[in-house]
N, C-alpha and C. Protein backbone atom coordinates (compact mmCIF):
# COMPACT_ATOMS: atom_id res chain seq x y z
N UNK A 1 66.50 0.56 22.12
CA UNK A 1 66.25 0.06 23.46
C UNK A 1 64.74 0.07 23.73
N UNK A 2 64.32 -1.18 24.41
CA UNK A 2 63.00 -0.67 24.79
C UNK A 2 62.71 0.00 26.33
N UNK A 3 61.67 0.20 25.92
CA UNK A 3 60.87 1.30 26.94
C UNK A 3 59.56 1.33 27.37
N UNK A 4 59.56 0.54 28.42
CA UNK A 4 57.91 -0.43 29.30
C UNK A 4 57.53 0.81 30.37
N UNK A 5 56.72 1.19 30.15
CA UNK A 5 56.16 2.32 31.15
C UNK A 5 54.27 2.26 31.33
N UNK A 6 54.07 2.90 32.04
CA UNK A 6 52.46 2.72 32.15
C UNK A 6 52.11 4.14 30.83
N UNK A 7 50.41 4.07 30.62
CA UNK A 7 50.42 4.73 29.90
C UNK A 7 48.67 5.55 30.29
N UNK A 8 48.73 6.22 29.39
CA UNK A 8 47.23 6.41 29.76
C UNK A 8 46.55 5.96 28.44
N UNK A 9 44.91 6.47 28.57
CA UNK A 9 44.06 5.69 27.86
C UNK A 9 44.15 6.62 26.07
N UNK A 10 44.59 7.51 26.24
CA UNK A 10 45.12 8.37 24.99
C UNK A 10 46.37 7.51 24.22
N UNK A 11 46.73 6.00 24.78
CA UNK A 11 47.04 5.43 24.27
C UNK A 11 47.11 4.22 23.56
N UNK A 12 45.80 3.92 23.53
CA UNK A 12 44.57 2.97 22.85
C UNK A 12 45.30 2.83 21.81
N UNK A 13 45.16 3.46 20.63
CA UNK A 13 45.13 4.04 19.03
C UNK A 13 46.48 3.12 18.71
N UNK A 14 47.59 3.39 20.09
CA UNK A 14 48.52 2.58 19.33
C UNK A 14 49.10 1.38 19.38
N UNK A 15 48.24 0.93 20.24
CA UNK A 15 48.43 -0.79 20.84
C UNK A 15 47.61 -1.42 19.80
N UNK A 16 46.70 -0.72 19.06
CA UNK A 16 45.66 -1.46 18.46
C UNK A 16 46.24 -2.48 16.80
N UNK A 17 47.46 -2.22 16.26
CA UNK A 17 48.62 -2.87 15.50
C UNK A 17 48.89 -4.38 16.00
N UNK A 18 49.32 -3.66 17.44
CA UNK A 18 49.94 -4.87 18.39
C UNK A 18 48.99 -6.24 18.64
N UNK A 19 47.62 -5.52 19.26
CA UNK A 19 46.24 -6.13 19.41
C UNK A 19 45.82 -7.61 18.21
N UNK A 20 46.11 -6.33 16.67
CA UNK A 20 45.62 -7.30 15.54
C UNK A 20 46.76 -8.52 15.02
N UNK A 21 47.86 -8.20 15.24
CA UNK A 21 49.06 -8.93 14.58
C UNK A 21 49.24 -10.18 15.94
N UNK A 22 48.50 -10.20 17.50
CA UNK A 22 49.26 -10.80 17.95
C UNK A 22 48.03 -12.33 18.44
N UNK A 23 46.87 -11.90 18.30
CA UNK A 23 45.70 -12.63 19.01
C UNK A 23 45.08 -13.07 17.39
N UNK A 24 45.06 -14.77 17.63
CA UNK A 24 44.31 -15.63 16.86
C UNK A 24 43.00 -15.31 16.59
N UNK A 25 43.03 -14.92 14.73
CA UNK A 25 41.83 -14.74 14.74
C UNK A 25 40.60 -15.90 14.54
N UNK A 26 41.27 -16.70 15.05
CA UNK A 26 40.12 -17.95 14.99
C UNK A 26 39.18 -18.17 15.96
N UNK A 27 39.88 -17.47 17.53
CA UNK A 27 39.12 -17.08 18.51
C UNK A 27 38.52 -16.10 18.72
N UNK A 28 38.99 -14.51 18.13
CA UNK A 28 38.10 -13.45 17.89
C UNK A 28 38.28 -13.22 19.21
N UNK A 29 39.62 -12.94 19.77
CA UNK A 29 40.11 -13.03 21.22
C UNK A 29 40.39 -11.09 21.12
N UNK A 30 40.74 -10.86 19.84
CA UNK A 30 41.78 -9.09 19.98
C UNK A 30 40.47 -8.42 20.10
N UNK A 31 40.73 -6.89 21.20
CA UNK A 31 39.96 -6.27 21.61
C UNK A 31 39.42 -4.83 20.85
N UNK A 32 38.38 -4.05 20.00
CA UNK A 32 38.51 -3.34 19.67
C UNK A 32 38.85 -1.82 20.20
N UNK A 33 39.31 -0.80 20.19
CA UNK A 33 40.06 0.37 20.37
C UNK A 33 38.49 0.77 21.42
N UNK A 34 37.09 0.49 21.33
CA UNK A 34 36.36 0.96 21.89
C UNK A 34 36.65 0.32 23.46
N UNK A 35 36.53 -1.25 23.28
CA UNK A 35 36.34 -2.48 24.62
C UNK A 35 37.76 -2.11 25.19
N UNK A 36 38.78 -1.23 24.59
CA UNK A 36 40.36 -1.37 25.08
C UNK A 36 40.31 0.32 26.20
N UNK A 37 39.69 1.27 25.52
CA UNK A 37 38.92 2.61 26.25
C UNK A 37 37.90 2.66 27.49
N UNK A 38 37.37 1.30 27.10
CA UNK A 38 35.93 0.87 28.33
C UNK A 38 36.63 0.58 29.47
N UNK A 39 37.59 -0.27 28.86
CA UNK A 39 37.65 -0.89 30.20
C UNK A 39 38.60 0.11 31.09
N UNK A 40 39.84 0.70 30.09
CA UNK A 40 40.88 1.73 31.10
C UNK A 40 39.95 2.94 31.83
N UNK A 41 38.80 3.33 31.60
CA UNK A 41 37.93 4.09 32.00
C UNK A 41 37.39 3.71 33.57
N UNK A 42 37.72 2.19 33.55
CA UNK A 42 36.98 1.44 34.61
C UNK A 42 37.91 2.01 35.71
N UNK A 43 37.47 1.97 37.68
CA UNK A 43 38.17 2.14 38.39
C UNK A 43 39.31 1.26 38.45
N UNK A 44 40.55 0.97 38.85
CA UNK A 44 42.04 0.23 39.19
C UNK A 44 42.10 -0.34 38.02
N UNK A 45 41.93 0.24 36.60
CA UNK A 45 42.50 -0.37 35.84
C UNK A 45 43.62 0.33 34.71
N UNK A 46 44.32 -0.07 34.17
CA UNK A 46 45.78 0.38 34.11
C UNK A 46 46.45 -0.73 32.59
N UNK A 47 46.90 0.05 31.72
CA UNK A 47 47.71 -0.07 30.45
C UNK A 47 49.26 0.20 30.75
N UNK A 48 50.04 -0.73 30.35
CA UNK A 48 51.23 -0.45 30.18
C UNK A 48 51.93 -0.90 28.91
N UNK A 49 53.00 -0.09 28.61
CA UNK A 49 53.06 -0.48 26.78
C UNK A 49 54.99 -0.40 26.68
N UNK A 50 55.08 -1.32 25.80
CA UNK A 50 56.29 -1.18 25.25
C UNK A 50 56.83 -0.94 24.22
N UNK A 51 57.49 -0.16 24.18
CA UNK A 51 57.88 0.60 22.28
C UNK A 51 59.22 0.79 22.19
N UNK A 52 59.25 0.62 20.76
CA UNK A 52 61.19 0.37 20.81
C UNK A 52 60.77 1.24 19.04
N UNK A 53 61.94 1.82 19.54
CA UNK A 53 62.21 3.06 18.69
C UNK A 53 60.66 3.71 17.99
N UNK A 54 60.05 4.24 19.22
CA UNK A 54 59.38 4.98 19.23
C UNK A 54 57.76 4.55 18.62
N UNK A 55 57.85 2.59 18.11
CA UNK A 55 56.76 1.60 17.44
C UNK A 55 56.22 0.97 19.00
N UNK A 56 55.16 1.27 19.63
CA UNK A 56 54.41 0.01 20.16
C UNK A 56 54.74 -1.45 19.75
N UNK A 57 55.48 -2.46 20.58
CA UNK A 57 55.38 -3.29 20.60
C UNK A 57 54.87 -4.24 21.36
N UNK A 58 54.51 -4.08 22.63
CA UNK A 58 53.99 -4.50 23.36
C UNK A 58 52.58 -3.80 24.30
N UNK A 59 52.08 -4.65 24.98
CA UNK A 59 50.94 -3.89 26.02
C UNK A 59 51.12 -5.00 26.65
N UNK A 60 49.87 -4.45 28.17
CA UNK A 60 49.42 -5.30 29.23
C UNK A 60 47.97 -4.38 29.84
N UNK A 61 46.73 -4.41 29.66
CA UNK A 61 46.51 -4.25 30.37
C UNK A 61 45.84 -4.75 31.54
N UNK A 62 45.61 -4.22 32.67
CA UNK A 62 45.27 -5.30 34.01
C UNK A 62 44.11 -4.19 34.61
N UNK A 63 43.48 -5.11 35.53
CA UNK A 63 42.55 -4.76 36.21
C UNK A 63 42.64 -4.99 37.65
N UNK A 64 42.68 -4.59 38.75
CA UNK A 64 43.32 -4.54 40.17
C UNK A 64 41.66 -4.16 40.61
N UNK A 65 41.36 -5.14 42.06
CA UNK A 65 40.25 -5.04 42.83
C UNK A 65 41.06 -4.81 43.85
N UNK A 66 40.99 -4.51 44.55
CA UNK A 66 41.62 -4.73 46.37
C UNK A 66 42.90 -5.33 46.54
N UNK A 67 43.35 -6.51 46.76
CA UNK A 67 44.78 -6.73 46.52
C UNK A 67 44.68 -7.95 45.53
N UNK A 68 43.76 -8.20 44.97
CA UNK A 68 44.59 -8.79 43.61
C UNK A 68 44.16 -8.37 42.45
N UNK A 69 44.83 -8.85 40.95
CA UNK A 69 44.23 -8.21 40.23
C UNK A 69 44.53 -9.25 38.58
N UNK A 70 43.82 -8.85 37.79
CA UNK A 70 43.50 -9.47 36.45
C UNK A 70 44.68 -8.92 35.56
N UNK A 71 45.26 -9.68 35.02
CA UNK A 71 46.26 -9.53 33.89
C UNK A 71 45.34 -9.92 32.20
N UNK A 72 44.36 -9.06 32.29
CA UNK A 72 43.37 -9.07 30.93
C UNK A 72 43.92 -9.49 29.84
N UNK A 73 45.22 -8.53 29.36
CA UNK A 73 45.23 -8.93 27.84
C UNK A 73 46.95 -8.57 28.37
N UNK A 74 47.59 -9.44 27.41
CA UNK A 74 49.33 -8.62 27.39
C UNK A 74 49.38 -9.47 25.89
N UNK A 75 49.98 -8.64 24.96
CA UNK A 75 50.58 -9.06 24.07
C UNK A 75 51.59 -8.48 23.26
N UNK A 76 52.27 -9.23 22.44
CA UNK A 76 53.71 -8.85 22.17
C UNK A 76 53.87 -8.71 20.65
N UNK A 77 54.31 -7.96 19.90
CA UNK A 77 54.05 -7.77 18.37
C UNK A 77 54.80 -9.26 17.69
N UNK A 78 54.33 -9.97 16.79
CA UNK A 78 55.00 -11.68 17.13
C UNK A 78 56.22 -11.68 16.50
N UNK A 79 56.84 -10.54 15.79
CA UNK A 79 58.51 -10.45 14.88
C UNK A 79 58.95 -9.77 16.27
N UNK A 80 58.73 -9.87 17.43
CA UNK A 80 59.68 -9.16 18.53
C UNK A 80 59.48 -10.27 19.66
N UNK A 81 58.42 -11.58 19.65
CA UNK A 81 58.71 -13.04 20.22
C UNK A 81 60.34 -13.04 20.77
N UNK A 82 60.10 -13.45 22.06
CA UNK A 82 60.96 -14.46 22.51
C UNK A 82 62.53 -12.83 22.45
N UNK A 83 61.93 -11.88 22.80
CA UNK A 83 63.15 -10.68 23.24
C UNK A 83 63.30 -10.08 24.31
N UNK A 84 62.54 -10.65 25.35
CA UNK A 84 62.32 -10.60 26.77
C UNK A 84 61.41 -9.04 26.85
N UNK A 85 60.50 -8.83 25.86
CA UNK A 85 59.53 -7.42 25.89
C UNK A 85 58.24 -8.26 27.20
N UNK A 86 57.71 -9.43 27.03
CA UNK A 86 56.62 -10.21 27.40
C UNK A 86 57.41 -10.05 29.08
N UNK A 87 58.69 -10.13 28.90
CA UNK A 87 58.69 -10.01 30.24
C UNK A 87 58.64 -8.91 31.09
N UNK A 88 59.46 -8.03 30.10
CA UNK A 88 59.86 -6.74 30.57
C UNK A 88 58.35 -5.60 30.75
N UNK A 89 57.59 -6.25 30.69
CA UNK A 89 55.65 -5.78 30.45
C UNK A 89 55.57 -6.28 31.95
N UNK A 90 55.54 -8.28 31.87
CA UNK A 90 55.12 -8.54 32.94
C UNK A 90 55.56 -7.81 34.22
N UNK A 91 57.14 -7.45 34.14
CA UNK A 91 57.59 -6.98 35.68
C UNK A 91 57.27 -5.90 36.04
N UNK A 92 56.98 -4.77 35.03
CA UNK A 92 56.25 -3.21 34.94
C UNK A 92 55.08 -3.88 35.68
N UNK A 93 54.33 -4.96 35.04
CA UNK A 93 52.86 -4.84 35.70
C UNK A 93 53.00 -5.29 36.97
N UNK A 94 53.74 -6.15 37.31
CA UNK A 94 54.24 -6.75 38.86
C UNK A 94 54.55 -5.43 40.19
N UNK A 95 55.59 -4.63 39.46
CA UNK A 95 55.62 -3.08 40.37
C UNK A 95 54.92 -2.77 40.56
N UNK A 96 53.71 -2.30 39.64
CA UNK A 96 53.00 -1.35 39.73
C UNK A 96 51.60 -1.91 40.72
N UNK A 97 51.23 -3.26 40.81
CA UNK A 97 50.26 -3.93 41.49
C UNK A 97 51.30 -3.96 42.34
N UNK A 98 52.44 -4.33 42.91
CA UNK A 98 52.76 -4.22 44.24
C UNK A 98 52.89 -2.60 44.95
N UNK A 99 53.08 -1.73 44.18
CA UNK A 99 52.66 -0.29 44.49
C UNK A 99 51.47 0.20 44.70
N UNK A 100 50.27 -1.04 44.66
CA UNK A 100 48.75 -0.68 44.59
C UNK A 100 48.65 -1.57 45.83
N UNK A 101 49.17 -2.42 46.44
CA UNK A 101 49.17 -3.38 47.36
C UNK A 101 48.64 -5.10 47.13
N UNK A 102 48.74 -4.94 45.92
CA UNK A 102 47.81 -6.64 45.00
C UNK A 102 48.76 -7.44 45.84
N UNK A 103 48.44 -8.65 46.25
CA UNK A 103 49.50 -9.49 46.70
C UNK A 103 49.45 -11.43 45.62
N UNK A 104 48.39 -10.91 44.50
CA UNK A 104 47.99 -11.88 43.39
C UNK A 104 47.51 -11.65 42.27
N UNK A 105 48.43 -11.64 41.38
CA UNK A 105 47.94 -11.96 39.96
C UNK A 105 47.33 -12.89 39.45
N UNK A 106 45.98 -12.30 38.44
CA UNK A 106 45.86 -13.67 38.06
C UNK A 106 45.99 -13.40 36.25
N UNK A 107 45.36 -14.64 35.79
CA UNK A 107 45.66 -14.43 34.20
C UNK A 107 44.84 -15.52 33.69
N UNK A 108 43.93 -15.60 32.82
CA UNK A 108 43.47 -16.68 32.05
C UNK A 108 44.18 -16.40 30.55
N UNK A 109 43.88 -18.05 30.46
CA UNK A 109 44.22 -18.37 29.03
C UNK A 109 43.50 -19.49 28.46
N UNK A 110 43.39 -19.95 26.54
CA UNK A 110 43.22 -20.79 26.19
C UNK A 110 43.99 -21.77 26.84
N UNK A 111 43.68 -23.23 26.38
CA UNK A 111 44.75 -24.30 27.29
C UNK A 111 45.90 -24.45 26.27
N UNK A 112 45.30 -23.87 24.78
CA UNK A 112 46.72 -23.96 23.91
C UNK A 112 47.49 -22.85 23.32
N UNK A 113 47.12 -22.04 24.48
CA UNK A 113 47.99 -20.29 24.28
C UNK A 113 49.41 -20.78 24.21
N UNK A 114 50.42 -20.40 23.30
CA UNK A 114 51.55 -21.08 23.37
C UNK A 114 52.35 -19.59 24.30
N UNK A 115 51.61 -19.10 24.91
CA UNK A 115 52.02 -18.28 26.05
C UNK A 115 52.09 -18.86 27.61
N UNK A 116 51.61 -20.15 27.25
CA UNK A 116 51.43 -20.80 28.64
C UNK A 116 52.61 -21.51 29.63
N UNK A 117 53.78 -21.61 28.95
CA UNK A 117 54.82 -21.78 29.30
C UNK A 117 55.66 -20.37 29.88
N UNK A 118 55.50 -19.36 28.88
CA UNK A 118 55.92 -17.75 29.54
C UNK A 118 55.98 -17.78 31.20
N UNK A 119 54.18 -17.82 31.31
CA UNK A 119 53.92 -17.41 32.73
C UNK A 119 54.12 -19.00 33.68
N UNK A 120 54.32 -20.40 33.53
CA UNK A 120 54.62 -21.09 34.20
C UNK A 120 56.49 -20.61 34.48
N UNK A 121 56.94 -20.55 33.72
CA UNK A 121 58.24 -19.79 33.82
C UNK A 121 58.60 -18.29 34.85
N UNK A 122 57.33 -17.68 34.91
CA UNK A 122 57.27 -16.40 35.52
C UNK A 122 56.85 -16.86 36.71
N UNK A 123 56.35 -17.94 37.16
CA UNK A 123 56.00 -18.07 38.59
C UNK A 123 54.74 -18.57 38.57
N UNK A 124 53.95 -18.41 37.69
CA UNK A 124 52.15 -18.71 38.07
C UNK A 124 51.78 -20.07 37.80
N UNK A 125 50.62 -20.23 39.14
CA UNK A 125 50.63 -21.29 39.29
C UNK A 125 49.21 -21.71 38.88
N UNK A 126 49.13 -23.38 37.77
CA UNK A 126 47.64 -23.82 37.50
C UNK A 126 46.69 -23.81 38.86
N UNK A 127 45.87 -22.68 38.53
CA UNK A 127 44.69 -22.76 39.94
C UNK A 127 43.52 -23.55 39.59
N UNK A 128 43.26 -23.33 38.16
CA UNK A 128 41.38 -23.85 37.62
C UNK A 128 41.35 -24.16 36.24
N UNK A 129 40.34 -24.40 35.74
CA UNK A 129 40.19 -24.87 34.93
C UNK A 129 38.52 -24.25 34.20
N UNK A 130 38.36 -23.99 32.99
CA UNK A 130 36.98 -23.85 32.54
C UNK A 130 36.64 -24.74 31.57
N UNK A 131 36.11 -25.82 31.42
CA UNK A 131 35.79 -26.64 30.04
C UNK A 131 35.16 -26.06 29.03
N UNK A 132 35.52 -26.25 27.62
CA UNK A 132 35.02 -25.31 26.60
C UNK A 132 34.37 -24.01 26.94
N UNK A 133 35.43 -23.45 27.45
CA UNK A 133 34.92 -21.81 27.61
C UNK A 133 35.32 -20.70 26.76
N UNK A 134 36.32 -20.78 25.63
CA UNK A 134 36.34 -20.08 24.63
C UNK A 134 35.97 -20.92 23.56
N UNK A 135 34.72 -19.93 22.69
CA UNK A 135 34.45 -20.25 21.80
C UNK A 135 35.31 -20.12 20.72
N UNK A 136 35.38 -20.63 19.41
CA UNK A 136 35.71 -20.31 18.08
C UNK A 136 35.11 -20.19 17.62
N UNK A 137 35.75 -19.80 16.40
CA UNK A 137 34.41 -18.85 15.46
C UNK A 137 33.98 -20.19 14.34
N UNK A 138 34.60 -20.82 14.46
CA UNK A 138 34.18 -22.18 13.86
C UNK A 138 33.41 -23.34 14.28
N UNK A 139 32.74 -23.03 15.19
CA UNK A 139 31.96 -23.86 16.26
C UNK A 139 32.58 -24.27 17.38
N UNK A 140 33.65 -24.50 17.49
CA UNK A 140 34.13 -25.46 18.35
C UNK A 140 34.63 -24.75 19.18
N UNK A 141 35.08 -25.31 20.69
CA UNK A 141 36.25 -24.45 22.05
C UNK A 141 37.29 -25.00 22.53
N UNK A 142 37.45 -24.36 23.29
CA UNK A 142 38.84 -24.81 24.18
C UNK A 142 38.60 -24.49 25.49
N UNK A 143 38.79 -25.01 25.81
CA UNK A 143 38.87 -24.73 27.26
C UNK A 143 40.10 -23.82 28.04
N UNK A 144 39.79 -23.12 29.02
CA UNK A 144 40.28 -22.04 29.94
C UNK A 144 41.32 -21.99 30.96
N UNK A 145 42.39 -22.06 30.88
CA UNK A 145 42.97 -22.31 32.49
C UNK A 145 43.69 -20.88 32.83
N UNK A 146 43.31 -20.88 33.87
CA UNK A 146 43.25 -19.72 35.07
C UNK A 146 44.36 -20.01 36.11
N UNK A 147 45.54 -18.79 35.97
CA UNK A 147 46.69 -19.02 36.69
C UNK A 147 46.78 -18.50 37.58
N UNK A 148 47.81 -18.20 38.85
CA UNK A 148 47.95 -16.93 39.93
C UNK A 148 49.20 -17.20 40.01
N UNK A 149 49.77 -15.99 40.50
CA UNK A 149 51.28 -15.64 40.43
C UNK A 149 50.95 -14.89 42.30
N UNK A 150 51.46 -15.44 43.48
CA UNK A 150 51.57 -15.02 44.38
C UNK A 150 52.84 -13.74 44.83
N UNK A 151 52.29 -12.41 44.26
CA UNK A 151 53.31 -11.29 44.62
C UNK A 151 53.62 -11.00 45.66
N UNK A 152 53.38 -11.41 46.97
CA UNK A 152 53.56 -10.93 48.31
C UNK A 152 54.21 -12.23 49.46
N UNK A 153 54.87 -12.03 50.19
CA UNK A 153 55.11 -13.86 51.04
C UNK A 153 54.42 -13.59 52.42
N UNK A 154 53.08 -12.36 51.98
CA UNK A 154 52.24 -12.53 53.14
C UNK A 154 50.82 -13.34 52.61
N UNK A 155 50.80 -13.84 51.62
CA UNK A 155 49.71 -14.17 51.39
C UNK A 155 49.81 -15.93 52.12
């Protein structure tokens, strides 16, 4: 069974599997165990992880300002794709920013994250756009789109 809970930053070491197996290395997008420590160090920011039989398979972590907040990185180990873990992350992170008072998520992505259907499915909605804003390591980019998921029906 899995098991989506928040975590603390003593749990870097083991998302970092998840990190390498799940983010294209053509973008040089996966975060190292240092940039994954920096940032949970930062104020309102917060890791949550999913592990099934006792293996990390999943993370999320997010960054919360005032009431909304950044869905940084979530990824899913890719032999556990499509087992509802991506979701079962997202709704942990959904509680826990509505327990902080966020009333908006947001989330960037490449425009050809084949994760981009996930979160149109989850509710979030195309807000923006960045033209060639991720680089590759091969010269070339892609461009950025920037979603929001409205958590509150006071916004």
């Amino acid at each position: 069974m899995i098991e989506v809970k928040e975590a603390g930053s003593e749990a870097v070491g083991s998302i970092m599997p998840v990190m390498q197996a799940a983010f294209d290395p053509a973008y040089g997008e996966a975060w190292t165990e240092t940039q994954c420590a920096g940032a949970l160090g930062l104020p309102g920011c917060f890791l949550v992880t999913a592990t099934l039989h006792e293996d990390v398979v999943g993370f999320a972590i997010v960054r919360s300002v005032l009431d909304e907040a950044e869905l940084m990185l979530i990824a899913v180990k890719p032999a556990c794709h499509r087992g509802g873990i991506g979701r079962a992350l997202l709704d942990t992170v959904e509680a826990k920013c509505g327990a902080l008072g966020v009333s908006k998520l947001h989330v960037e992505m490449r425009e050809d994250n084949p994760a981009r259907d996930f979160y149109i499915d989850a509710g979030f909605t195309l807000i923006g756009e960045r033209r060639n804003y991720y680089p590759r390591l091969d010269g070339k980019s892609a461009n950025a789109l920037t979603f929001c998921r409205v958590l509150t029906k006071d916004c």
